[in-house]
N, C-alpha and C. Protein backbone atom coordinates (compact mmCIF):
# COMPACT_ATOMS: atom_id res chain seq x y z
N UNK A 1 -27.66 -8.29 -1.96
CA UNK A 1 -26.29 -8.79 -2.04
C UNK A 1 -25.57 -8.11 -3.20
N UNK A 2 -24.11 -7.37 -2.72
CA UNK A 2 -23.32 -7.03 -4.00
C UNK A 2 -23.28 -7.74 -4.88
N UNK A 3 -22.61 -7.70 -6.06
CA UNK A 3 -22.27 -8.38 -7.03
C UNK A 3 -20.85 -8.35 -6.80
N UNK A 4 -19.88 -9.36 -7.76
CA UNK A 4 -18.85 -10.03 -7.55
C UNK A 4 -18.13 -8.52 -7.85
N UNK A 5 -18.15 -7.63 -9.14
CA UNK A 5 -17.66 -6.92 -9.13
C UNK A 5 -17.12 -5.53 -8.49
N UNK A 6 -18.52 -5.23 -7.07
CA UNK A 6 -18.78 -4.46 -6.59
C UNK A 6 -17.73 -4.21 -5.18
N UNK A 7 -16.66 -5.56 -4.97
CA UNK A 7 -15.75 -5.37 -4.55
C UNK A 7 -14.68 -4.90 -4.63
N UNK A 8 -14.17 -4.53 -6.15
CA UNK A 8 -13.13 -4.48 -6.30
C UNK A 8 -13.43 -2.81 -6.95
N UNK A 9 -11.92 -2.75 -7.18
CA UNK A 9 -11.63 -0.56 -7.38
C UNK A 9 -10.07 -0.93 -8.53
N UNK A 10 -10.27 -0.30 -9.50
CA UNK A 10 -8.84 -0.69 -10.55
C UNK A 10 -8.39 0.84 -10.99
N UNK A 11 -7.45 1.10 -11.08
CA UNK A 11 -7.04 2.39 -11.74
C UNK A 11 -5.43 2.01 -12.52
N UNK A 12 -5.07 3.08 -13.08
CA UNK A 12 -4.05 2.88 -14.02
C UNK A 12 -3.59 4.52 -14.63
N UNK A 13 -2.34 4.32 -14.00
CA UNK A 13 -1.53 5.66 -14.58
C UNK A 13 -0.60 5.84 -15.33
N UNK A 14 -0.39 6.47 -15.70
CA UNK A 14 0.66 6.85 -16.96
C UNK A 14 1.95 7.99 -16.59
N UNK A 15 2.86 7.59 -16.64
CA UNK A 15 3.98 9.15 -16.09
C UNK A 15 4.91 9.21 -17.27
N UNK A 16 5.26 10.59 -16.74
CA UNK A 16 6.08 11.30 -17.60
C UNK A 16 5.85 11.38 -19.36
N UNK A 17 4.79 11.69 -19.84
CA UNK A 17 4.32 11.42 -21.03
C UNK A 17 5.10 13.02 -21.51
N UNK A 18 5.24 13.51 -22.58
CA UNK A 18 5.33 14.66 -22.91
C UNK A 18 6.84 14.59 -23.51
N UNK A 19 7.12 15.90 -24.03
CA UNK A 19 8.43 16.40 -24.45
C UNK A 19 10.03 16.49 -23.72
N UNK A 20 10.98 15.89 -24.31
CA UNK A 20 12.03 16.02 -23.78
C UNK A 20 12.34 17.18 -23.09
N UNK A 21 13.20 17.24 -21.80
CA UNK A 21 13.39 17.96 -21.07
C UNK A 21 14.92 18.44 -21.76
N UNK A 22 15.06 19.68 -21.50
CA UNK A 22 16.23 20.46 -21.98
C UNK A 22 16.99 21.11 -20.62
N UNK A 23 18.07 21.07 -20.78
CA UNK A 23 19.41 21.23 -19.72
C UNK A 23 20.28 21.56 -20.56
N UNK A 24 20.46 23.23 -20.17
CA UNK A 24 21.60 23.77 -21.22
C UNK A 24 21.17 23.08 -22.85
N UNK A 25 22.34 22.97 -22.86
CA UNK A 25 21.96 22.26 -24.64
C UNK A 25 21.73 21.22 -24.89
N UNK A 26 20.94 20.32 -23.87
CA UNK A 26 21.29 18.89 -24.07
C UNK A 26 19.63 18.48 -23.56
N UNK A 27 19.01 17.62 -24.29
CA UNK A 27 17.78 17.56 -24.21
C UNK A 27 17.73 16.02 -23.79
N UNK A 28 16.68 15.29 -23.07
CA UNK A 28 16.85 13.88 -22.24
C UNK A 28 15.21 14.17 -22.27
N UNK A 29 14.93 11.93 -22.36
CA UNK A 29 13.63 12.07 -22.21
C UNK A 29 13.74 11.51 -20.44
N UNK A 30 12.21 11.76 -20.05
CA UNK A 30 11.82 11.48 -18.36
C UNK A 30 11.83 9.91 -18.37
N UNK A 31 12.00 8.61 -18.16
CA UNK A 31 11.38 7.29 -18.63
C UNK A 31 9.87 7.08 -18.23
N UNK A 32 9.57 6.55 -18.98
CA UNK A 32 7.84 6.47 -19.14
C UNK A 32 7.52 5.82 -18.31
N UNK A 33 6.13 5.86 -17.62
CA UNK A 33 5.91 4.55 -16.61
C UNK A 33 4.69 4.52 -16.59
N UNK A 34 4.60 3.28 -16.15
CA UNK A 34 3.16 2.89 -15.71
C UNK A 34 2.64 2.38 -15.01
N UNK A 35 1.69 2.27 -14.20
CA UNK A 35 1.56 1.69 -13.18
C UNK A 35 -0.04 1.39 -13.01
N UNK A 36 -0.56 0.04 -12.62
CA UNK A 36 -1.61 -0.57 -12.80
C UNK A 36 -2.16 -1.14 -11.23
N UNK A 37 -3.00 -0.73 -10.58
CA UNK A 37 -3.38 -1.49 -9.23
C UNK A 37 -5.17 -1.70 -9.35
N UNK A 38 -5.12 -2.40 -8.54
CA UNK A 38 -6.57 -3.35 -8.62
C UNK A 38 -6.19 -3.19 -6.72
N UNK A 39 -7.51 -2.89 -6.43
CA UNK A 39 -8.15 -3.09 -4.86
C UNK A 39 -9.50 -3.96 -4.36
N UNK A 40 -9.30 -4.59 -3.76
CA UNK A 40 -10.55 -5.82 -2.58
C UNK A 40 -10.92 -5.37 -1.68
N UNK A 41 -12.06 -4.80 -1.95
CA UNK A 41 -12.62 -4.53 -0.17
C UNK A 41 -13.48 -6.08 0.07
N UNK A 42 -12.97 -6.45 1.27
CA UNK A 42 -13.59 -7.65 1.90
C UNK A 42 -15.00 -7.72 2.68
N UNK A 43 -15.71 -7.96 2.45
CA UNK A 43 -16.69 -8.67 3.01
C UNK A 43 -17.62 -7.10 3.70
N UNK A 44 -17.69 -6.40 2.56
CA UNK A 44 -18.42 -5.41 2.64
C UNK A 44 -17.75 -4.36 3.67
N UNK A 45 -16.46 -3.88 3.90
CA UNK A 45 -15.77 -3.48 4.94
C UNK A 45 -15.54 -1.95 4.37
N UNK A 46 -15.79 -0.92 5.09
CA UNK A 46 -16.18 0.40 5.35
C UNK A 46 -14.45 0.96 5.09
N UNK A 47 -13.48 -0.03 6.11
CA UNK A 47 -12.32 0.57 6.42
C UNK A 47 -11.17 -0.33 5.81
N UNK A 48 -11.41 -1.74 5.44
CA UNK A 48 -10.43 -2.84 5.41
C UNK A 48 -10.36 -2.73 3.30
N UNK A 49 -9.22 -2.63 3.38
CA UNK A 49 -8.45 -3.76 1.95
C UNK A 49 -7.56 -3.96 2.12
N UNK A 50 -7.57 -4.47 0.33
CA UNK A 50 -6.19 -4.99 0.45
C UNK A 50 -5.57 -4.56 -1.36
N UNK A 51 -4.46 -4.39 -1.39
CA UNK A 51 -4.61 -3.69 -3.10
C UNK A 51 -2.71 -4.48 -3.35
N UNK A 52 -3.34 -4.35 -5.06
CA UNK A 52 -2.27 -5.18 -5.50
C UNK A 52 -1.47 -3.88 -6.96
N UNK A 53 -0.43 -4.22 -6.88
CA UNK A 53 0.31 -3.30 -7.45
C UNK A 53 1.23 -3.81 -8.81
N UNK A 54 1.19 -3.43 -9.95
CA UNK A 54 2.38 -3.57 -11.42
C UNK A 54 2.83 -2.16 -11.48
N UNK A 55 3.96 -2.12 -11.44
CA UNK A 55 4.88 -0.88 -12.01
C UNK A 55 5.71 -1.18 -13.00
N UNK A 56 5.87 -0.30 -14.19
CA UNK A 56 7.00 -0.60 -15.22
C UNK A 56 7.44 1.08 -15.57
N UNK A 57 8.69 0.87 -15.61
CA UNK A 57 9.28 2.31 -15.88
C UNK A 57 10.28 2.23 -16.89
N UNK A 58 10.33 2.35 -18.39
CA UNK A 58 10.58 2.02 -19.60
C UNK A 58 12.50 1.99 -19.09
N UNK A 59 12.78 2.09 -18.07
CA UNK A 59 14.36 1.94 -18.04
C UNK A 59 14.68 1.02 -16.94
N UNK A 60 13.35 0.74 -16.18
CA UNK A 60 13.58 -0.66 -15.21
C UNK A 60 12.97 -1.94 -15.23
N UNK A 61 13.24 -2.90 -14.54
CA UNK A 61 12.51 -4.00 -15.00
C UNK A 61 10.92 -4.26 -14.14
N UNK A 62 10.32 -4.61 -14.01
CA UNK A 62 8.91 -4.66 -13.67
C UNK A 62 8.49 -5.00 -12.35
N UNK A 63 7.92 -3.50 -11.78
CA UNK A 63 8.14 -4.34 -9.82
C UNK A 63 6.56 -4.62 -9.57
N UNK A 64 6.24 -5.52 -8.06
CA UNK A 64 5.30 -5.54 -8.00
C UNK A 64 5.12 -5.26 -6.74
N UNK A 65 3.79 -4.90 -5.70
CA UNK A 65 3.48 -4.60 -4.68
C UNK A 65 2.13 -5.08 -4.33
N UNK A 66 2.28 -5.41 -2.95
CA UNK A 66 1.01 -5.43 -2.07
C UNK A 66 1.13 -4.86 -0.76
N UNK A 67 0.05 -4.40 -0.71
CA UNK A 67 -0.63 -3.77 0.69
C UNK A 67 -1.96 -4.04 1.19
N UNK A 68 -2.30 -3.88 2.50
CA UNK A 68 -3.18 -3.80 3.14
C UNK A 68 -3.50 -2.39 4.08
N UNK A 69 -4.55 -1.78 4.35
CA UNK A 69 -5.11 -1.06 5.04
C UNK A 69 -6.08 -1.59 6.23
N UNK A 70 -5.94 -1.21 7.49
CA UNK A 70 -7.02 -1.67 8.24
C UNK A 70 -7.94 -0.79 8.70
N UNK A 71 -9.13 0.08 8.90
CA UNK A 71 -9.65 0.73 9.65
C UNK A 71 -10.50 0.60 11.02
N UNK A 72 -10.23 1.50 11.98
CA UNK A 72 -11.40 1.05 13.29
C UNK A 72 -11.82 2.36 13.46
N UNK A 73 -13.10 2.95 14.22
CA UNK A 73 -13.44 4.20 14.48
C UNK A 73 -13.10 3.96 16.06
N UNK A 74 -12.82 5.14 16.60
CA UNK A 74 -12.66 5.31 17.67
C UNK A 74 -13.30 5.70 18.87
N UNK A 75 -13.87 6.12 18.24
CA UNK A 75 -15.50 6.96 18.95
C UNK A 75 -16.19 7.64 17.65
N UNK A 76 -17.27 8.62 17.91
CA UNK A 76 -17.99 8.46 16.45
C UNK A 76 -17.01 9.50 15.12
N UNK A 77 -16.46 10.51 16.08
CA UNK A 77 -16.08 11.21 15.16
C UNK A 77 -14.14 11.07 14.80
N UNK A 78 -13.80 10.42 15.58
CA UNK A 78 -12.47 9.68 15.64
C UNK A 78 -11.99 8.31 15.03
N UNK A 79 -11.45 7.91 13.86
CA UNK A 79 -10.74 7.03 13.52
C UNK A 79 -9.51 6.57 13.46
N UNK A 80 -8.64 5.47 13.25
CA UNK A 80 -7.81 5.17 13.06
C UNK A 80 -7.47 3.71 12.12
N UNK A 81 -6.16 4.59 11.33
CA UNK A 81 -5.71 3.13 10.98
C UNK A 81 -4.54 2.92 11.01
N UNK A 82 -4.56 1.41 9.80
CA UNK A 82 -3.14 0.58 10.44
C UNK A 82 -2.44 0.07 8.98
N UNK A 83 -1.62 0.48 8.52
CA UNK A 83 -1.17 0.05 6.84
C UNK A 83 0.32 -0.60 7.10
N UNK A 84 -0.22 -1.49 5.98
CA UNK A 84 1.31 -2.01 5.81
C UNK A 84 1.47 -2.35 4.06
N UNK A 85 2.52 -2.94 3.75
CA UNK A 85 2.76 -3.34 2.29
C UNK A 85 4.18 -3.73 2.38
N UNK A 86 4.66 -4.42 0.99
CA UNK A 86 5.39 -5.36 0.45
C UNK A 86 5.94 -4.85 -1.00
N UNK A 87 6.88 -4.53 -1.12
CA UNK A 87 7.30 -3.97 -2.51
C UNK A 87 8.33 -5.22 -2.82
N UNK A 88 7.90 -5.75 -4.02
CA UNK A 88 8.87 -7.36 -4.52
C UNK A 88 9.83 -6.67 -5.05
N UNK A 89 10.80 -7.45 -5.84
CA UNK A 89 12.00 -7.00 -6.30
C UNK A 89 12.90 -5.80 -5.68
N UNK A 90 12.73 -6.21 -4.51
CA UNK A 90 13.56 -4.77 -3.46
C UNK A 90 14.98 -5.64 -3.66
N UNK A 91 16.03 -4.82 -3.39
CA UNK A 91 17.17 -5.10 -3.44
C UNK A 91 17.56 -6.04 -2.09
N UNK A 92 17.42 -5.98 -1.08
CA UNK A 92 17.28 -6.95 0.45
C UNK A 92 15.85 -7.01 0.71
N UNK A 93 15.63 -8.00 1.32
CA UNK A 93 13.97 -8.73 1.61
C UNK A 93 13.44 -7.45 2.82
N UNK A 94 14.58 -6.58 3.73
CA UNK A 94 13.64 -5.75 4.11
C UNK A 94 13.49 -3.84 3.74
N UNK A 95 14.35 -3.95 3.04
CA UNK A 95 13.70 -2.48 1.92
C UNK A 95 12.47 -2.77 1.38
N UNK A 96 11.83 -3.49 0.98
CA UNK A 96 10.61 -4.26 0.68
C UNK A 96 8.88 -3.59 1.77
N UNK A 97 9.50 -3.67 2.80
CA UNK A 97 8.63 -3.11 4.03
C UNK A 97 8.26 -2.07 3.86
N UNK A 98 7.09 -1.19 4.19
CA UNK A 98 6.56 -0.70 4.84
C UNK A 98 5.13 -0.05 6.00
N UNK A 99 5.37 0.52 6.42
CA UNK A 99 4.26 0.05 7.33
C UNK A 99 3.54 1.72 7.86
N UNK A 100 2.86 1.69 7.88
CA UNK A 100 2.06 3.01 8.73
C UNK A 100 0.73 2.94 9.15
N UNK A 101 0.70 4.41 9.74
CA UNK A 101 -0.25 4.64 10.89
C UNK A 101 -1.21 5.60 10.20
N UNK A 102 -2.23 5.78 10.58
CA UNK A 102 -2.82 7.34 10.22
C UNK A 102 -4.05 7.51 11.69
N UNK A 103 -4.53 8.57 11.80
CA UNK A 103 -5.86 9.22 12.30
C UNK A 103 -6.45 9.92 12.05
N UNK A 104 -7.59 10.30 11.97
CA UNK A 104 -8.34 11.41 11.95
C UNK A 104 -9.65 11.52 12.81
N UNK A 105 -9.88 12.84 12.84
CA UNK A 105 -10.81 13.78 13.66
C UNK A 105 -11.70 14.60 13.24
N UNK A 106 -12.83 14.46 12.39
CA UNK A 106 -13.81 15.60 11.91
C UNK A 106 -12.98 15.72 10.51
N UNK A 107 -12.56 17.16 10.41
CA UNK A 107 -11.63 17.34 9.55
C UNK A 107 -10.38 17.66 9.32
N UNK A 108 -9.75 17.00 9.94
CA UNK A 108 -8.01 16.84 10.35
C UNK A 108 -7.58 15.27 10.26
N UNK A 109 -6.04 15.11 9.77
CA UNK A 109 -5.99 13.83 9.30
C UNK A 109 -4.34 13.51 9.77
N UNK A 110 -4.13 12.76 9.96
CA UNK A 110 -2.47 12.85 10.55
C UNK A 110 -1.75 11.31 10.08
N UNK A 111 -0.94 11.40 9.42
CA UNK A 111 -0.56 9.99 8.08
C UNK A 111 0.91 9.89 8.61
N UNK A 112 1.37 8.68 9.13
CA UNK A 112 3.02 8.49 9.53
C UNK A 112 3.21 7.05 8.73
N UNK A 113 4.50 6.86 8.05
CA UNK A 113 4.73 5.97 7.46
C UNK A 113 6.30 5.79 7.65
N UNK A 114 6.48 4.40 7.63
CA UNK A 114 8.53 4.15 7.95
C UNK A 114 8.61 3.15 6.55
N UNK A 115 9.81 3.27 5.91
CA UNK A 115 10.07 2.40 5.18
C UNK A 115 11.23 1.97 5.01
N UNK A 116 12.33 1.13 5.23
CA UNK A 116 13.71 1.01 5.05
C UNK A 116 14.64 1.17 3.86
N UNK A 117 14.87 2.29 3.65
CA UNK A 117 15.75 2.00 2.47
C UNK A 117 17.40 1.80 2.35
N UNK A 118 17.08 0.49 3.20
CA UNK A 118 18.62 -0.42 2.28
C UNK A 118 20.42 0.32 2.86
N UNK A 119 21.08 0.43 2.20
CA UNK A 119 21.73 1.55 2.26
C UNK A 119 21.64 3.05 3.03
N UNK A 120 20.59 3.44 2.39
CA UNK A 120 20.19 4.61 2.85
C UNK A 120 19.48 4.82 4.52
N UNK A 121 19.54 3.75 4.44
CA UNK A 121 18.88 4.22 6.22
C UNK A 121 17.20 3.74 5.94
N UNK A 122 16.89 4.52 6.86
CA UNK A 122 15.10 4.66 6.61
C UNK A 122 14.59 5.61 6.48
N UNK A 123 13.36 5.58 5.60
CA UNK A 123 12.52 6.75 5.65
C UNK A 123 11.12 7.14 6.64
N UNK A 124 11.29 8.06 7.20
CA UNK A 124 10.03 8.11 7.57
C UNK A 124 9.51 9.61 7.28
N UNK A 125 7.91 9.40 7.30
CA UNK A 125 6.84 10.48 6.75
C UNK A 125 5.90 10.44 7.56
N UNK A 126 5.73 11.91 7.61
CA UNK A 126 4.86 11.94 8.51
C UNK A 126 4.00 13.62 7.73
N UNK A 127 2.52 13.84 7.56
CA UNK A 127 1.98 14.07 6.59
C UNK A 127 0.36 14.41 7.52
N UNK A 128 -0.39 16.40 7.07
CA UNK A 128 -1.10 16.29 8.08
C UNK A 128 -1.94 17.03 6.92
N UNK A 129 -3.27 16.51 7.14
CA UNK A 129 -4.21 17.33 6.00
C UNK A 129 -5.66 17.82 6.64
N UNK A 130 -5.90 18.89 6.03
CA UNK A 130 -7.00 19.50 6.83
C UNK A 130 -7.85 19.37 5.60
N UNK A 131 -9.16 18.83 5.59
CA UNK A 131 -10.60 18.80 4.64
C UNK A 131 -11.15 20.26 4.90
N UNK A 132 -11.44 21.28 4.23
CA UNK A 132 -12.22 22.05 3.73
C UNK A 132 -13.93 22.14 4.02
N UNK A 133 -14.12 20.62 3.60
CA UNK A 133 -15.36 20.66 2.76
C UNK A 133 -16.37 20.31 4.30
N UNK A 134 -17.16 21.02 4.28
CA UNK A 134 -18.29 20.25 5.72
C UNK A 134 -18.65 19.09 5.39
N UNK A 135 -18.74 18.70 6.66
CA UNK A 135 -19.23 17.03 6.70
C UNK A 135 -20.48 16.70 6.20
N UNK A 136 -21.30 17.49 5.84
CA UNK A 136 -22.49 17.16 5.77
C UNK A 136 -22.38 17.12 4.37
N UNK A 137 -22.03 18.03 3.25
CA UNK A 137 -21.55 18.39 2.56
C UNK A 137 -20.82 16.64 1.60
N UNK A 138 -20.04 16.29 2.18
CA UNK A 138 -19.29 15.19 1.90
C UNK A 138 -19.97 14.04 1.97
N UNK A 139 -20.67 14.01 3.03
CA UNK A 139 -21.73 13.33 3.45
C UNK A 139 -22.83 12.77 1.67
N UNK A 140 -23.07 13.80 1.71
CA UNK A 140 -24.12 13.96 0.64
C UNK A 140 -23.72 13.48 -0.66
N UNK A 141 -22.48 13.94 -1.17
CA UNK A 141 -21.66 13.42 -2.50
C UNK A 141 -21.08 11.66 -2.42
N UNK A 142 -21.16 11.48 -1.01
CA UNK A 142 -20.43 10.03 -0.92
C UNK A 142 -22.42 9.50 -1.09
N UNK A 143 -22.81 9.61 -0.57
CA UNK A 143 -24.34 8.91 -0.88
C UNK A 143 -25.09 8.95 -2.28
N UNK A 144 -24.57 9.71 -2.77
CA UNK A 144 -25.35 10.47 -3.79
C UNK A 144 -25.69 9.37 -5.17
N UNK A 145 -23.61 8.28 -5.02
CA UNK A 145 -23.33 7.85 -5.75
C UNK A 145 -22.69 6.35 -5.46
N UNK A 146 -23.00 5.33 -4.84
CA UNK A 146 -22.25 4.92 -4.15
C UNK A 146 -20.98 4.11 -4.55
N UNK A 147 -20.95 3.92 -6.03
CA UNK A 147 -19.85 3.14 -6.43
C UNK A 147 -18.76 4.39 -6.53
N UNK A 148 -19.00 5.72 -7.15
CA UNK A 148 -17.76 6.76 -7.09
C UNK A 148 -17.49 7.65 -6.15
N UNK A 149 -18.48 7.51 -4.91
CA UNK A 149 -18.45 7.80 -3.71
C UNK A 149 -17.45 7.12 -2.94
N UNK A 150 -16.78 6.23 -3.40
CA UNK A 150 -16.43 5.29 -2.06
C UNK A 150 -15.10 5.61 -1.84
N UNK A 151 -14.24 6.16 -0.92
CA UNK A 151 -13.28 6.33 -0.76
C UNK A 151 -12.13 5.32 0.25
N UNK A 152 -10.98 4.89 -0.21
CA UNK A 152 -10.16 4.01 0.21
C UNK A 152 -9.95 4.30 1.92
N UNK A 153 -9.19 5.42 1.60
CA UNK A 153 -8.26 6.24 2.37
C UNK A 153 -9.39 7.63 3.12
N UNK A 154 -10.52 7.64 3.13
CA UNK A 154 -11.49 7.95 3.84
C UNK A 154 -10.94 9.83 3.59
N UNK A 155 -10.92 9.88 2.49
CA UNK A 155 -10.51 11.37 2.14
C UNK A 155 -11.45 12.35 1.23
């Protein structure tokens, strides 16, 4: 049996750290940010979480987010999934949304995402990545280690 901790995945980033940016004669800093998420994989699940989100950007006030990921395989070498999430402090309750799709095949990966922005209409993305590395290969580094082996987003 895992341990309590063996569910969860935390990371924490830092932006725009460094030296003022210069424009013509006029120098401006980037605003600093940070951003803190913690992830749950449930009940020992290969493909399923769920991840929680803090953002602060030293010139805005403090947003928060949740999402979920779902995974299913499709046949052995075929998967798919199903994402959605929740961004709080959106300006209307549905700029807040978004939702996407992904698949993959061996080593090909195909990522579509819609999100409403407000005013602006909506966004959508759509995003295609090819892995390099042989499967067997990958195989081996995800076993090797299994707590820094483990990948969310199956990448």
């Amino acid at each position: 049996m895992k341990a309590f901790y063996e569910y969860f995945r935390a990371g924490l980033t830092v932006e725009n750290i460094g030296a003022k940016i210069k424009l013509e004669d006029e120098g401006f800093s980037l605003p600093l940010g940070f951003k803190f998420a913690v992830a749950y994989i449930p009940l020992k699940s290969k493909y399923g979480f769920l991840t929680a989100q803090v953002k602060k950007y030293s010139d805005e006030d403090m947003n928060f987010s949740i999402g979920s990921e779902y995974g299913f395989n499709v046949n052995r070498e075929e998967a798919g999934f199903l994402r959605a999430g929740y961004a709080f402090n959106s300006e209307n309750i549905a700029s807040g949304i978004n939702l996407g799709l992904g698949l993959s095949t061996k080593n090909f990966f195909i990522d579509y995402s819609f999100s409403p922005m407000g005013d602006f209409g909506s966004a959508h993305r759509l995003s295609f990545r090819i892995a390099f590395q042989k499967e067997e290969e990958e195989k081996k580094i995800r076993d090797k280690d299994s707590d820094d082996g483990y990948d969310f987003f199956n990448w």
